[in-house]
C-alpha atoms as a PDB file:
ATOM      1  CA  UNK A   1      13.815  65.815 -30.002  1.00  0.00           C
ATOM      2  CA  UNK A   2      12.821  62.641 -31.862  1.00  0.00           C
ATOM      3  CA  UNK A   3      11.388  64.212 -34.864  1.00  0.00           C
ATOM      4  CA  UNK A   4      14.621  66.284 -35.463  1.00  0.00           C
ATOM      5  CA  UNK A   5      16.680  63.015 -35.662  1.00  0.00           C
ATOM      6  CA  UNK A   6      17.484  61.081 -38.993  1.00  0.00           C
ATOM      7  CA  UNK A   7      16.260  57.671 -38.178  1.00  0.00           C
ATOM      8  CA  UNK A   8      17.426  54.524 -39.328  1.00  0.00           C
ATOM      9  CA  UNK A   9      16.136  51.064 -39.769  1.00  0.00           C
ATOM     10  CA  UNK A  10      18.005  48.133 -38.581  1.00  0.00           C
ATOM     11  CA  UNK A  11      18.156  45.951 -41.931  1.00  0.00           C
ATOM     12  CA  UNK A  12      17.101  43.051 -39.551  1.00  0.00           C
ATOM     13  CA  UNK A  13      13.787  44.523 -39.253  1.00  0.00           C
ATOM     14  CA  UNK A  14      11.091  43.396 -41.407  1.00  0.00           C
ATOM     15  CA  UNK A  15       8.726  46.081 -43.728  1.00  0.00           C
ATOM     16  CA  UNK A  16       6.441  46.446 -40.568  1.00  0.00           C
ATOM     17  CA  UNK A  17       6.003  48.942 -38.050  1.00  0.00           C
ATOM     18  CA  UNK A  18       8.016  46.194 -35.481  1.00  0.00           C
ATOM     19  CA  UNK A  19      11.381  47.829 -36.362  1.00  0.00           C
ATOM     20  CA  UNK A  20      14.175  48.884 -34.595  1.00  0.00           C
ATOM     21  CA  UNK A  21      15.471  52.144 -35.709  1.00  0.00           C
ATOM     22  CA  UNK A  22      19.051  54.376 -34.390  1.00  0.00           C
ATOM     23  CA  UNK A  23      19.843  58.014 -34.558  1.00  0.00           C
ATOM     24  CA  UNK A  24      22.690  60.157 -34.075  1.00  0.00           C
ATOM     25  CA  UNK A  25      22.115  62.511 -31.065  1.00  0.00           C
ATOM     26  CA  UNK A  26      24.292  64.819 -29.536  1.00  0.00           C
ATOM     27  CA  UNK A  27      24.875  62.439 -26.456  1.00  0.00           C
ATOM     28  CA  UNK A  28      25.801  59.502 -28.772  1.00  0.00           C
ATOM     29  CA  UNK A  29      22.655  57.185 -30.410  1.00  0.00           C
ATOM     30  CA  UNK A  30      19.011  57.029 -29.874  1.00  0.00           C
ATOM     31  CA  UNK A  31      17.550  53.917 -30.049  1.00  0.00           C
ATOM     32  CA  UNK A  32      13.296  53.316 -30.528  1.00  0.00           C
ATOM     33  CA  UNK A  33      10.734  50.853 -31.711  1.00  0.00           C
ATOM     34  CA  UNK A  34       8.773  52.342 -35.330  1.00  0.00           C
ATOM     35  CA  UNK A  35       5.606  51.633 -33.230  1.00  0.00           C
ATOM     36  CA  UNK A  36       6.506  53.343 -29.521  1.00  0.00           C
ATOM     37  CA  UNK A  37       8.213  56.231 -31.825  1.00  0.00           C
ATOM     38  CA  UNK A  38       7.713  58.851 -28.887  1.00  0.00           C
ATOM     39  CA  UNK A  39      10.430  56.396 -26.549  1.00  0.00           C
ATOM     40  CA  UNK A  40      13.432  57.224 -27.096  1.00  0.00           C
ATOM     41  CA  UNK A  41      16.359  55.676 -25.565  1.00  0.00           C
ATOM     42  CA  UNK A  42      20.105  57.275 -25.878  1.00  0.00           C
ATOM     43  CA  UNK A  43      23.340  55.596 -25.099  1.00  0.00           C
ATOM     44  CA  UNK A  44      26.786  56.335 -25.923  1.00  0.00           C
ATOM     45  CA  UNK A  45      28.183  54.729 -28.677  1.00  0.00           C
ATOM     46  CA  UNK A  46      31.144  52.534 -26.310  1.00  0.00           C
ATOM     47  CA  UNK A  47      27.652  51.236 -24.012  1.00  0.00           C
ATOM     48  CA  UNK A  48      26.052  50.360 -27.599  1.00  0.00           C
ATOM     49  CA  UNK A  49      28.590  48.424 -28.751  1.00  0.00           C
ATOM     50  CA  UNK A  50      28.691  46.713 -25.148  1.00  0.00           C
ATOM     51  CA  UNK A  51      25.381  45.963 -25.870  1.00  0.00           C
ATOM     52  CA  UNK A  52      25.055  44.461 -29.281  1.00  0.00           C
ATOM     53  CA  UNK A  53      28.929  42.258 -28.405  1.00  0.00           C
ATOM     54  CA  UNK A  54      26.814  40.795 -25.467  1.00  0.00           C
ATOM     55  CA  UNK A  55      23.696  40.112 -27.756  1.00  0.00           C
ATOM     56  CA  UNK A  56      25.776  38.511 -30.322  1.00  0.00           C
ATOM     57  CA  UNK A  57      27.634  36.133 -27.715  1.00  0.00           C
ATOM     58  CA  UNK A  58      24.322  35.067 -26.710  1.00  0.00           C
ATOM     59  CA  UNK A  59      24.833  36.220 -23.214  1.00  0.00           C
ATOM     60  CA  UNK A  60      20.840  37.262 -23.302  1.00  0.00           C
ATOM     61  CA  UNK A  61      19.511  33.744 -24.368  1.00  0.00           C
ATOM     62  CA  UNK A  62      18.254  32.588 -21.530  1.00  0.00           C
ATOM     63  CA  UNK A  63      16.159  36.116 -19.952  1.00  0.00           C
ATOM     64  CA  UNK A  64      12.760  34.778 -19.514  1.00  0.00           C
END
């Protein structure tokens, strides 16, 4: 499945292979790491969004 997908590279990512990359899938995005390219994550686009609003607000600051 992952090699049939047109990846993407967040333009936050640096020229590494520590990059987030998305891809269109049938069930809505795939999400991966360049270097873990064999896990693949897949959300819908609406939980995606949900996602990246609550990592913007900062609501993740403090995990850890």
């Amino acid at each position: 499945m992952a090699a049939s997908l047109t990846w993407q590279k967040s333009s936050y990512s640096s020229t590494g292979d520590n990059c987030v990359e998305l891809a269109r899938h049938p069930r809505g995005v795939a999400l991966r790491e360049s270097d873990e390219p064999r896990t693949v994550l897949t959300a819908s686009r609406r939980r995606l969004a949900a996602l990246l609003r609550a990592s913007r607000s900062g609501r993740f600051d403090r995990l850890g």
